[in-house]
Every structure is written in structure tokens, then in C-alpha cells.
C-alpha atoms as a PDB file:
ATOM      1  CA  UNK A   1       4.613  48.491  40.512  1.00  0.00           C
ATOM      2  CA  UNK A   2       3.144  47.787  37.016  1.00  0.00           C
ATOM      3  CA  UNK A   3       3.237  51.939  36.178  1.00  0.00           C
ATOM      4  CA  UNK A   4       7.341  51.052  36.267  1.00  0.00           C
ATOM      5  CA  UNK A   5       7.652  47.745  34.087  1.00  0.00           C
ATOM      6  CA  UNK A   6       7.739  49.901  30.884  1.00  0.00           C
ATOM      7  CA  UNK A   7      10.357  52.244  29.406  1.00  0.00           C
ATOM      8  CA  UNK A   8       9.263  53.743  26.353  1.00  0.00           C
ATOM      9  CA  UNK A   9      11.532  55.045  24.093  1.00  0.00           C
ATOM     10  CA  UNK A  10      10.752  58.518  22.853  1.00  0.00           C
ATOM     11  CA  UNK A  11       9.302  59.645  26.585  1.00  0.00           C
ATOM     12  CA  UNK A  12      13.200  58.265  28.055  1.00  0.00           C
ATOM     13  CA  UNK A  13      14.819  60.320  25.311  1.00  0.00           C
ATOM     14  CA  UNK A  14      12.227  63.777  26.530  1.00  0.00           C
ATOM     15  CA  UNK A  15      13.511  62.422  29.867  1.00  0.00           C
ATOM     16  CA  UNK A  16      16.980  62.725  28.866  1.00  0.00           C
ATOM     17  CA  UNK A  17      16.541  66.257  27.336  1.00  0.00           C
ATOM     18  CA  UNK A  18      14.760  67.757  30.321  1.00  0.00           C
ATOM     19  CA  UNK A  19      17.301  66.124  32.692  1.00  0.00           C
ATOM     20  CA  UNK A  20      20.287  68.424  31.242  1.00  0.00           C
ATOM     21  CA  UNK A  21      18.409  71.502  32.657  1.00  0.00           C
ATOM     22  CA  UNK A  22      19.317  72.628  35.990  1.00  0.00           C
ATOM     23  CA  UNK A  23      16.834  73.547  38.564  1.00  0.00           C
ATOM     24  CA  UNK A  24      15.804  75.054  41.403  1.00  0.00           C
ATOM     25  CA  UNK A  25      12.417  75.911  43.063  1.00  0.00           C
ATOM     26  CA  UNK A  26      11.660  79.601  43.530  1.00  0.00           C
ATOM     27  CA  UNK A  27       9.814  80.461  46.967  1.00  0.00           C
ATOM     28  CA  UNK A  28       7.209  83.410  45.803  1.00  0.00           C
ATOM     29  CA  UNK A  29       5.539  86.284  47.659  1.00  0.00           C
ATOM     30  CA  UNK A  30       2.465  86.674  49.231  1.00  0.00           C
ATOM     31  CA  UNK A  31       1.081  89.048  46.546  1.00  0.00           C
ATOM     32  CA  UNK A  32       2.840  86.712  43.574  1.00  0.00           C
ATOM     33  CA  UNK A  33       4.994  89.631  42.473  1.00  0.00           C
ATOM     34  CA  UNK A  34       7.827  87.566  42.367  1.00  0.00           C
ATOM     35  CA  UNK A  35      10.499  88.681  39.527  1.00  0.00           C
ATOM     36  CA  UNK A  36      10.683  85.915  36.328  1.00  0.00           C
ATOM     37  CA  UNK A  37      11.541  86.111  33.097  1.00  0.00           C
ATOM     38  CA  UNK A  38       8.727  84.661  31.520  1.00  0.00           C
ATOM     39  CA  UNK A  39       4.977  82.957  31.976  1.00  0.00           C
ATOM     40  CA  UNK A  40       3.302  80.211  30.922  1.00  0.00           C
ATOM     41  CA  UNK A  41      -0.545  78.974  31.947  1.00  0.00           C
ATOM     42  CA  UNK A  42      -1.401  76.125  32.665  1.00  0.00           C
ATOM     43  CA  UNK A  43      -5.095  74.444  32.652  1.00  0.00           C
ATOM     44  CA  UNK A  44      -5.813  70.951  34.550  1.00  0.00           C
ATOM     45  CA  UNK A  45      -8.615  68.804  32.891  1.00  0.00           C
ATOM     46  CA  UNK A  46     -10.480  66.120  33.454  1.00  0.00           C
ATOM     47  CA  UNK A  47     -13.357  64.172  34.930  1.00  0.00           C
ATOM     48  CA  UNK A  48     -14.828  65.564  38.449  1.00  0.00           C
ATOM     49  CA  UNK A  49     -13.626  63.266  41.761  1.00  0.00           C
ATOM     50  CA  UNK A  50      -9.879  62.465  39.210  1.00  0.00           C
ATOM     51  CA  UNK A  51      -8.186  64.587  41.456  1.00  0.00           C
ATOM     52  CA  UNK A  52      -7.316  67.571  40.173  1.00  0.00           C
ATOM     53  CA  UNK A  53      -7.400  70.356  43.188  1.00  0.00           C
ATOM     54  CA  UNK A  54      -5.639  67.937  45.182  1.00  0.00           C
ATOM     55  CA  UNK A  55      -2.674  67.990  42.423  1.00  0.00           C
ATOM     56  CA  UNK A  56      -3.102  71.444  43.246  1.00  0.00           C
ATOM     57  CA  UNK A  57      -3.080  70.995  46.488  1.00  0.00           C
ATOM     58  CA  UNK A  58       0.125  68.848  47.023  1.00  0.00           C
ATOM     59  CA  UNK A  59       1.953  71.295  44.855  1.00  0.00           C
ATOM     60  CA  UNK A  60       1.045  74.388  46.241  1.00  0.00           C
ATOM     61  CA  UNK A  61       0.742  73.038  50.267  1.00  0.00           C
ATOM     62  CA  UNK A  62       2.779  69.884  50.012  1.00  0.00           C
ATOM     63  CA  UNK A  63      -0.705  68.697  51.526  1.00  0.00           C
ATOM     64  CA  UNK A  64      -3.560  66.270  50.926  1.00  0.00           C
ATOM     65  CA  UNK A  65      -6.932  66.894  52.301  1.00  0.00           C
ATOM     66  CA  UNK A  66      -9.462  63.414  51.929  1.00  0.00           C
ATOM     67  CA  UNK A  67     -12.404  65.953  52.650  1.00  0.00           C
ATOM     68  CA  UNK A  68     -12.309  68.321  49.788  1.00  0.00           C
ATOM     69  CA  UNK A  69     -14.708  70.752  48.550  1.00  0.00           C
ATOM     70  CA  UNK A  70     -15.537  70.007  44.621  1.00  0.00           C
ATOM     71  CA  UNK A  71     -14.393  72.857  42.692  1.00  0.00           C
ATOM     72  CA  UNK A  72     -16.414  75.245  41.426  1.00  0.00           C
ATOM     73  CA  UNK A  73     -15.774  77.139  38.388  1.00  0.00           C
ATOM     74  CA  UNK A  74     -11.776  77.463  38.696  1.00  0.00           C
ATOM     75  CA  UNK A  75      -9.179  77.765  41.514  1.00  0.00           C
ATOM     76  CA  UNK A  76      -5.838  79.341  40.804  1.00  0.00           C
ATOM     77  CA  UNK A  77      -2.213  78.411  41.919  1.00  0.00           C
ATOM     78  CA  UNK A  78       1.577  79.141  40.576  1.00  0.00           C
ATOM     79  CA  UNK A  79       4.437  77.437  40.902  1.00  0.00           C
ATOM     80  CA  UNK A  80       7.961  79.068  39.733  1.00  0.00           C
ATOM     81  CA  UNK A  81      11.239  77.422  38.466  1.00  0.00           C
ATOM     82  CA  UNK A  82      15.338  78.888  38.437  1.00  0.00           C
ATOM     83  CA  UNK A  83      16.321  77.004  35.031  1.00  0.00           C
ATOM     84  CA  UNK A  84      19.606  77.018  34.333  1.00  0.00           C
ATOM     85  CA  UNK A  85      20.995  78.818  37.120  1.00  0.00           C
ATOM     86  CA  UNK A  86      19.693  81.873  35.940  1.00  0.00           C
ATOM     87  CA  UNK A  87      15.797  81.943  34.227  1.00  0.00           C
ATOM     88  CA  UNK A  88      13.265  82.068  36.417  1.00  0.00           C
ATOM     89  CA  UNK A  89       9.734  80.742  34.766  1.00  0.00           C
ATOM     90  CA  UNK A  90       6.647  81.061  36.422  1.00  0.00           C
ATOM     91  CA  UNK A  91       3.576  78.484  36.238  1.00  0.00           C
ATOM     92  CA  UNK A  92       0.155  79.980  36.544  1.00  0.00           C
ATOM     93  CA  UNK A  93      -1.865  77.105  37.126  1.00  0.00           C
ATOM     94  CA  UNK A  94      -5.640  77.033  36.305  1.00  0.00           C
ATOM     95  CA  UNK A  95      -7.479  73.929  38.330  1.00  0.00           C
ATOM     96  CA  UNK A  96     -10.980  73.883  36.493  1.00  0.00           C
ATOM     97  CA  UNK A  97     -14.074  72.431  37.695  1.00  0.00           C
ATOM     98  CA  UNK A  98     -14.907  68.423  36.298  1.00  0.00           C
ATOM     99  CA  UNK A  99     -18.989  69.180  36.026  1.00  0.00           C
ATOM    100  CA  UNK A 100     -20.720  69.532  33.028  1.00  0.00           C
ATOM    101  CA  UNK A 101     -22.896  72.149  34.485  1.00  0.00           C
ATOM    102  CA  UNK A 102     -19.319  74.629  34.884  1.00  0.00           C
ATOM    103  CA  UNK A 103     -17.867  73.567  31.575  1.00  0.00           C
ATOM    104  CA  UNK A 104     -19.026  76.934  29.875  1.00  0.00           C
ATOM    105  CA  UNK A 105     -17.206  78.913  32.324  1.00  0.00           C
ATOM    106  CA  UNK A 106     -14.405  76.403  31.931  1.00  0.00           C
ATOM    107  CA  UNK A 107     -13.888  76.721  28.692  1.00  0.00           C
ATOM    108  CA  UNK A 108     -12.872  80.191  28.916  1.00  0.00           C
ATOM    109  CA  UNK A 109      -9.671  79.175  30.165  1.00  0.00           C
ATOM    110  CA  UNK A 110      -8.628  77.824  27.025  1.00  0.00           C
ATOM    111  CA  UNK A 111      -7.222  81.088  26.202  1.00  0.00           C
ATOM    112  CA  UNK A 112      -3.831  81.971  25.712  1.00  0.00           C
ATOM    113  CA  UNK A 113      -3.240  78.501  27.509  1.00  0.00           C
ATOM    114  CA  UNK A 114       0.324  76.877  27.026  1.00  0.00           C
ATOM    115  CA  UNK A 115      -0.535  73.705  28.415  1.00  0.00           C
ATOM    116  CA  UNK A 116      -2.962  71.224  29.373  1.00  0.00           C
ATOM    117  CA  UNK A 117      -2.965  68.497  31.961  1.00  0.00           C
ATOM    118  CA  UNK A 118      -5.501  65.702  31.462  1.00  0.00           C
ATOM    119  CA  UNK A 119      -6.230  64.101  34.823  1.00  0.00           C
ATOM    120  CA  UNK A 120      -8.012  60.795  34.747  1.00  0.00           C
ATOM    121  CA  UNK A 121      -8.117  58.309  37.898  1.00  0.00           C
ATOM    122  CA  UNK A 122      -6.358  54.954  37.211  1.00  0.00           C
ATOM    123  CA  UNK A 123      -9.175  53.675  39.733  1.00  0.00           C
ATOM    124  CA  UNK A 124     -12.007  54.678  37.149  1.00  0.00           C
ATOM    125  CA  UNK A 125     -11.677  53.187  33.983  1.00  0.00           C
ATOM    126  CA  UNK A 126     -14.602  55.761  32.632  1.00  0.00           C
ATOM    127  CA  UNK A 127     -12.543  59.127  33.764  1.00  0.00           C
ATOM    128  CA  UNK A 128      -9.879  57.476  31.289  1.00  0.00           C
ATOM    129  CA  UNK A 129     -12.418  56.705  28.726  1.00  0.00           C
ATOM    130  CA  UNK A 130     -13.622  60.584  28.743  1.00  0.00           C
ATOM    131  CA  UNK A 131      -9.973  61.495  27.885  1.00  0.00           C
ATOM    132  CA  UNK A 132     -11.089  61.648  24.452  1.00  0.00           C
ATOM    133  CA  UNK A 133     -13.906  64.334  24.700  1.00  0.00           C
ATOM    134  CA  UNK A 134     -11.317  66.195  26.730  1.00  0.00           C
ATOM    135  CA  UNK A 135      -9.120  66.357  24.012  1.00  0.00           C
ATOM    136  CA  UNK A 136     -11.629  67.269  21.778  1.00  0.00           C
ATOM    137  CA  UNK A 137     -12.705  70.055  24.044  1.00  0.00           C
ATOM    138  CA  UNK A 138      -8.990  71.432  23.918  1.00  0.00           C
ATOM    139  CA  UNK A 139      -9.091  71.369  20.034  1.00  0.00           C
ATOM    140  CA  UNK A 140     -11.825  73.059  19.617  1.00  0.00           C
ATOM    141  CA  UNK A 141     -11.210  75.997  22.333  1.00  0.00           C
ATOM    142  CA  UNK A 142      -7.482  76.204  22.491  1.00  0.00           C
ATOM    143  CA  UNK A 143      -5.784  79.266  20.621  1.00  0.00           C
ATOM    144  CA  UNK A 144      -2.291  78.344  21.039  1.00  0.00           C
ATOM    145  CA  UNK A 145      -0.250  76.346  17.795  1.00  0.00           C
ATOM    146  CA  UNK A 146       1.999  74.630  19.717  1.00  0.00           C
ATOM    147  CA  UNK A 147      -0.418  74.253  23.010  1.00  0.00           C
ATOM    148  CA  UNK A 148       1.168  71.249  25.364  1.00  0.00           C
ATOM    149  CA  UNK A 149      -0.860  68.655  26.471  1.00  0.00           C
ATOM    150  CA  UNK A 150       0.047  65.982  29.144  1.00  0.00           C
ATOM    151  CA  UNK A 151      -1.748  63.352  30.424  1.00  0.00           C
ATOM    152  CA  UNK A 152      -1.617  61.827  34.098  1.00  0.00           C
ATOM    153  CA  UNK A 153      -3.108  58.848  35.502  1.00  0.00           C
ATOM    154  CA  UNK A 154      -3.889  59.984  39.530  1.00  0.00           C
ATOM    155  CA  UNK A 155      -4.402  57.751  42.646  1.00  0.00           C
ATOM    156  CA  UNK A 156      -1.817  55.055  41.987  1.00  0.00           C
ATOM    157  CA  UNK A 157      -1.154  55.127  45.351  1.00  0.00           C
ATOM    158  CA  UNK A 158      -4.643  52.997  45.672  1.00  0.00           C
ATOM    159  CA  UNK A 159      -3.046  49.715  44.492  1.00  0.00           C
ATOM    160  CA  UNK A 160      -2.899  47.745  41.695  1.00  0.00           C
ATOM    161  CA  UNK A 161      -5.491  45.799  43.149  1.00  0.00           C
ATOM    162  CA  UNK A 162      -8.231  48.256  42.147  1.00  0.00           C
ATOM    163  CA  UNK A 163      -6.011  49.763  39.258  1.00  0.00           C
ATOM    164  CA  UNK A 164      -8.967  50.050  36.245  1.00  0.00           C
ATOM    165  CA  UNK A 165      -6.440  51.515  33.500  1.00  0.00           C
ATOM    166  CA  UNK A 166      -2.780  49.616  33.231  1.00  0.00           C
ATOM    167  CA  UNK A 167       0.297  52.213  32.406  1.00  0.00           C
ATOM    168  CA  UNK A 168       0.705  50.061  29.385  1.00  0.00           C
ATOM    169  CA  UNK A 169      -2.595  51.123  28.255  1.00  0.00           C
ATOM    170  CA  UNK A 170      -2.532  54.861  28.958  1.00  0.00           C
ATOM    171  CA  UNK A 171       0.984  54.723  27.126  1.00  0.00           C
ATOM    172  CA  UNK A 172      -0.805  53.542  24.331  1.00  0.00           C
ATOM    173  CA  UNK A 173      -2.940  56.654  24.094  1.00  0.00           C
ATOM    174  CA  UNK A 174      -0.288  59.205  24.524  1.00  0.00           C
ATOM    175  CA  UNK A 175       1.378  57.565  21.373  1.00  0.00           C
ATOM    176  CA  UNK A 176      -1.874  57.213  19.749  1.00  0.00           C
ATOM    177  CA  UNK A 177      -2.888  60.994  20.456  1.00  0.00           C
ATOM    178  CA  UNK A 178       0.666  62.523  20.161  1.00  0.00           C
ATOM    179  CA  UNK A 179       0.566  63.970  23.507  1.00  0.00           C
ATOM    180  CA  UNK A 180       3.503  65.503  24.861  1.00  0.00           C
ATOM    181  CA  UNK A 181       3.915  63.229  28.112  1.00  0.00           C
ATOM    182  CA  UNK A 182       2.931  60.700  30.371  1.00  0.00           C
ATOM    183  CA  UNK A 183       2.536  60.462  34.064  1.00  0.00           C
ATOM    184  CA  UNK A 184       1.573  58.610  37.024  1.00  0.00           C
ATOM    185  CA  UNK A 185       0.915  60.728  39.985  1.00  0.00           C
ATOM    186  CA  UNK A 186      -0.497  60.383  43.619  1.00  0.00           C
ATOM    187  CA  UNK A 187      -1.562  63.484  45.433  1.00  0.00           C
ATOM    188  CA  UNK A 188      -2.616  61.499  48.767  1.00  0.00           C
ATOM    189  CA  UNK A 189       1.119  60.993  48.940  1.00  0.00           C
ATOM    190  CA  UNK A 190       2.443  63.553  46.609  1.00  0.00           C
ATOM    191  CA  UNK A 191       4.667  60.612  44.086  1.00  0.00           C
ATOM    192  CA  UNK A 192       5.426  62.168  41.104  1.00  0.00           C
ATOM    193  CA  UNK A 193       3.486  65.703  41.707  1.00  0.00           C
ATOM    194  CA  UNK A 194       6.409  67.836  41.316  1.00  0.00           C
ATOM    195  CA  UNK A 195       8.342  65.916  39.483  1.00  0.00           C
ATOM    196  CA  UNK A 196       5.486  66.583  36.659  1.00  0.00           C
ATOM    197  CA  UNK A 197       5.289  70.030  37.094  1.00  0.00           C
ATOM    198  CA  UNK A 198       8.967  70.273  36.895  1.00  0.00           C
ATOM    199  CA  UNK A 199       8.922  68.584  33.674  1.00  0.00           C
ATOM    200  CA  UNK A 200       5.581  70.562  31.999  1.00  0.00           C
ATOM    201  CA  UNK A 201       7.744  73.408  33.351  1.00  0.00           C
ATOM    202  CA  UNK A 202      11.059  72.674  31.440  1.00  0.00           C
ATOM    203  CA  UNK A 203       9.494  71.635  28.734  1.00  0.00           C
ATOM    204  CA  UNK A 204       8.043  75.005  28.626  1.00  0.00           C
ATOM    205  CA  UNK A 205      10.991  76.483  28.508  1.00  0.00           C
ATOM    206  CA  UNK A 206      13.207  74.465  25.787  1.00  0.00           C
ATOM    207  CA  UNK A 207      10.169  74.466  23.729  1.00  0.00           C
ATOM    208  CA  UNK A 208      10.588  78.497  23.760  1.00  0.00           C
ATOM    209  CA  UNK A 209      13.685  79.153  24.784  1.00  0.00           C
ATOM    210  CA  UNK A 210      14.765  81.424  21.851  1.00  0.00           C
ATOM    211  CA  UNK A 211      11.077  83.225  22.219  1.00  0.00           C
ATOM    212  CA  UNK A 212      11.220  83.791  26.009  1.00  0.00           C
ATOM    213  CA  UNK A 213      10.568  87.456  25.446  1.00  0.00           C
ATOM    214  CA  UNK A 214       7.140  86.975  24.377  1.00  0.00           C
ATOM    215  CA  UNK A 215       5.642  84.926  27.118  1.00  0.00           C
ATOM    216  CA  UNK A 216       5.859  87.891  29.717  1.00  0.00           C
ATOM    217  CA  UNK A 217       2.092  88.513  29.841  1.00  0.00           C
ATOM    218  CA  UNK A 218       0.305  90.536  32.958  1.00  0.00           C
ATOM    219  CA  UNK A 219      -1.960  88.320  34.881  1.00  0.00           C
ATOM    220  CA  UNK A 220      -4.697  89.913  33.147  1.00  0.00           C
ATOM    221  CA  UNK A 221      -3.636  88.915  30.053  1.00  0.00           C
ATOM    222  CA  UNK A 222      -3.834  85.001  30.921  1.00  0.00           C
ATOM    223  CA  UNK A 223      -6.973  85.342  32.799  1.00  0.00           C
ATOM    224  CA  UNK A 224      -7.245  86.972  35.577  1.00  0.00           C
ATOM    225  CA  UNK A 225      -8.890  90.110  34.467  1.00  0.00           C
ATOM    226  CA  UNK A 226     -12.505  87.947  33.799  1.00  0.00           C
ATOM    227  CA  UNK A 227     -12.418  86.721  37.777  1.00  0.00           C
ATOM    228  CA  UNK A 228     -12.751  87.979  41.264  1.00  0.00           C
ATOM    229  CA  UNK A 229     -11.301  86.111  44.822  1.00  0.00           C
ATOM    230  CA  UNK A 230     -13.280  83.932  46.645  1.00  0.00           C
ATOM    231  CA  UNK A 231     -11.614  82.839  50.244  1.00  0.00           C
ATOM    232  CA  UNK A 232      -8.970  81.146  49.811  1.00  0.00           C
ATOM    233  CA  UNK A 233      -9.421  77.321  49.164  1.00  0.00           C
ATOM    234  CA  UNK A 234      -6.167  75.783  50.246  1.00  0.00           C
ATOM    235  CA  UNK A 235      -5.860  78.786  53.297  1.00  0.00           C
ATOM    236  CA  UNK A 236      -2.299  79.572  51.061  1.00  0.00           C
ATOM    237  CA  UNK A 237      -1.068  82.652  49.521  1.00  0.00           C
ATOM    238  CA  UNK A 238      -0.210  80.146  46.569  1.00  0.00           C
ATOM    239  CA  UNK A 239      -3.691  79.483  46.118  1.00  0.00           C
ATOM    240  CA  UNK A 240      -6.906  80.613  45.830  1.00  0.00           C
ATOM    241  CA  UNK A 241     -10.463  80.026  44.782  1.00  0.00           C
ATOM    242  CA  UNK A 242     -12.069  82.367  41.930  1.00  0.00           C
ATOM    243  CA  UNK A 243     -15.111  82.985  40.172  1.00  0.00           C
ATOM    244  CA  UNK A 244     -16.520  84.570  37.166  1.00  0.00           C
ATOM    245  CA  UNK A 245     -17.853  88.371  37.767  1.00  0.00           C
ATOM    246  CA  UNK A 246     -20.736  87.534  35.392  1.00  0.00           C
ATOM    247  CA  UNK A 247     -22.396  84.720  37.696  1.00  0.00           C
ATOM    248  CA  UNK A 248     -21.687  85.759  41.558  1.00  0.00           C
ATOM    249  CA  UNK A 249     -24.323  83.734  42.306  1.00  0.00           C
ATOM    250  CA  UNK A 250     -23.037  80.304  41.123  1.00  0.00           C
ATOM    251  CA  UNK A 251     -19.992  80.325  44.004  1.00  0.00           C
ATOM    252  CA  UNK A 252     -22.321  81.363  46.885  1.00  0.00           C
ATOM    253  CA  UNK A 253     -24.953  78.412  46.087  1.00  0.00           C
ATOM    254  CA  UNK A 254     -24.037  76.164  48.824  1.00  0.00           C
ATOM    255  CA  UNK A 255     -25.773  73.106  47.074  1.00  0.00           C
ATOM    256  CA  UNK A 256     -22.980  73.101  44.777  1.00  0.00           C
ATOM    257  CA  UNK A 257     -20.565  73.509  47.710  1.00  0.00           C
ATOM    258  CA  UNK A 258     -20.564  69.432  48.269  1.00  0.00           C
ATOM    259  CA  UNK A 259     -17.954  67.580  49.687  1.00  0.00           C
ATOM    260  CA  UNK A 260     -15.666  64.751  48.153  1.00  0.00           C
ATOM    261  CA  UNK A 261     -15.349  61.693  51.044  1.00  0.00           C
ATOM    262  CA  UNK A 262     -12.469  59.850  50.215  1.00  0.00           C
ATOM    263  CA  UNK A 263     -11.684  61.282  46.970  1.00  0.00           C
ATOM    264  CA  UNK A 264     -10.544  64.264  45.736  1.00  0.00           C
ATOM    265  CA  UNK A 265     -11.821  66.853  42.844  1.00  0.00           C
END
């Protein structure tokens, strides 16, 4: 596959680094109340129809759904690590709607975000080309220093046949940018999904390991305090579908409930 014919140097060495740390995945509760010693959010970006709740989606549900509602506003999963053998850190996981006409609302979730995850479809050589102005949209809302950003090309399992955007290329950007990683991910069949989230989470954590103390915000204070529940998206207690309080009515239009044949949001 052409995504494998390249090692690049400084990503093998960050490969090396976030090998040494041990891990296992933490099984949470039902009302996310699981015990950790610290938390980290997480926002996914990126063009609408890239693939983004179906990241989610695979994660959370180890699932893929072809016939997928198209987000709107934000939907809301977590996903919790045991690094070495004995700190647990917890993901919360902020999968934000692709549309121009939700990008106000989405770019309250800037705040107090660790991390960003640029989606862009190697399929669709113009979802790669709008990696740009999603960059530029983190600079100018993000309120975190040291705020991660990786970037992931989705749908490889489509082929290189219709591959649009070579791994050689997007490599190319993440030097160019200075972006923290690099993947290639498919969430029809789920290569690479947790393997990225495992890294973004590690990362996390050596990044901050000698600060751990002060990433053990309340829900509210990463979020969750501006949104209410819809019903639940992915039917999982890992994930669910939210909205802003101010604009009730945006969720319950169901023009902007479409579906996504074929593709993914």
C-alpha cells in the first residue's frame, strides 16, 4: 500500500518514544464516572462527508454504519487509557459538525482543547486542500500554548485506485505545518483507529507528565456545561449527540437531519 512505502524519520523516532509506554484500555461506566488521573479534550476537524463521526464511531462501537446521519453541531465520546501500569487518562472526544452553517457553534469547542484531529478524505483531494483554513481556524480560536494537532488521511480502505492525496504528500504538510503526527485511518474497517487514539493519548501524557495534576478538569470545565443531550447517536453509553442550549431549534430541524449514502460525516 503506497501509505506504507515511507518511513520518515522524526514520526519513527515519536513512534519509538510512545512505544516504551505500556498500555491498557480502560472499560468505563455508563454514567462516565470512571476514576482517572487526569483529562484531556479532544476536538475532530475537518471537511463534512471526511469521516469524522464514523472515527467516532469505530472507536467508541468498534462499528461502521454506511448510512450515517451528518452531524449537527457536536457529538461527544471518551475513550480512557491505563499508562504505565498505573495512570489512567481519559479522552473526552468532541466530533464537530463539517458545515459552514455550524462552524459558529463549532468554534466554541476550541476551548480549553488539548488536541486537534484534522480529518481529510484521501478520496477528495479538496477536503485535503481545506486543511489549511482548518488550521487557521485552530490558531485563531485555540487557547491552549502547547495545543496538539494531528492530521489523518480517512478512507484508505477505498483503494489506491481512487486515492486523490498520496501519503507522501500529506507527509509533506505535517513537516511543512509542524504538526504533531500523521495518520492513515479507515473507519469502514477500523485500520489504524485506535492505534491513533492510543498515540494522541500517550502523547498526551509524556507531553505532561510532570503537570498531570492540572489536567483534572470537571466535565463542565471542558465543555459540557454550554450543551444539553440529544438521543443518543451511536445508541452507546460512550456516545452521544449534543446541542447548544442557546439554539434548540437547530437539532430538531429535520432538513438538516440528512443522511450520508456511502460516506460518512
Amino acid at each position: 500500500m503506497e501509505s506504507q512505502k515511507q518511513q520518515d524519520p522524526l514520526l519513527s523516532q515519536l513512534q519509538e518514544r510512545l512505544s516504551a509506554v505500556s498500555y491498557e484500555q480502560v472499560l468505563q461506566d455508563p454514567n462516565f464516572e470512571t476514576p482517572h488521573d487526569a483529562q484531556f479534550k479532544v476536538i475532530i476537524i475537518g471537511d463534512s462527508g471526511v469521516g469524522k463521526s464514523c472515527l467516532m464511531q469505530r472507536l467508541t462501537q468498534s462499528a461502521f454504519k454506511s448510512d450515517h446521519q451528518i452531524t449537527i453541531g457536536v457529538e461527544f465520546g471518551s475513550f480512557m487509557l491505563k499508562l504505565d501500569s498505573r495512570t489512567i487518562i481519559k479522552l473526552q472526544i468532541w466530533d464537530t459538525a463539517g458545515q459552514e452553517q455550524f462552524r459558529s457553534i463549532t468554534k466554541l469547542f476550541y476551548k480549553n482543547s488539548h488536541a486537534a484531529v484534522v480529518v481529510y478524505d484521501v478520496s477528495k483531494r479538496d477536503t485535503f486542500e481545506d486543511v489549511g483554513g482548518w488550521l487557521e481556524e485552530i490558531e485563531d480560536n485555540r487557547d491552549q500554548e502547547n495545543m496538539m494537532v494531528y492530521l489523518v488521511g480517512n478512507r484508505i480502505d477505498l483503494g489506491d485506485d481512487v486515492r486523490q492525496v498520496s501519503y507522501s504528500e500529506a507527509l509533506r504538510l505535517q513537516k511543512e505545518k509542524r504538526l504533531d503526527n500523521l495518520f492513515e485511518t479507515s473507519a469502514k474497517t477500523g485500520l489504524n483507529v485506535v492505534e491513533l487514539f492510543v498515540a494522541l493519548t500517550k502523547h498526551l501524557y509524556l507531553n505532561n507528565k510532570s503537570k498531570l495534576d492540572q489536567f483534572r478538569e470537571k466535565d463542565e470545565d471542558l465543555g459540557m456545561s454550554q450543551l444539553q443531550p440529544q438521543q443518543d447517536k451511536y445508541e452507546s453509553n460512550r456516545g452521544q449527540s449534543l446541542m447548544l442550549k442557546s439554539n434548540p431549534s437547530r437539532a430538531g430541524n429535520s432538513k438538516d437531519k440528512k443522511k450520508k449514502k456511502g460516506g460518512c460525516c
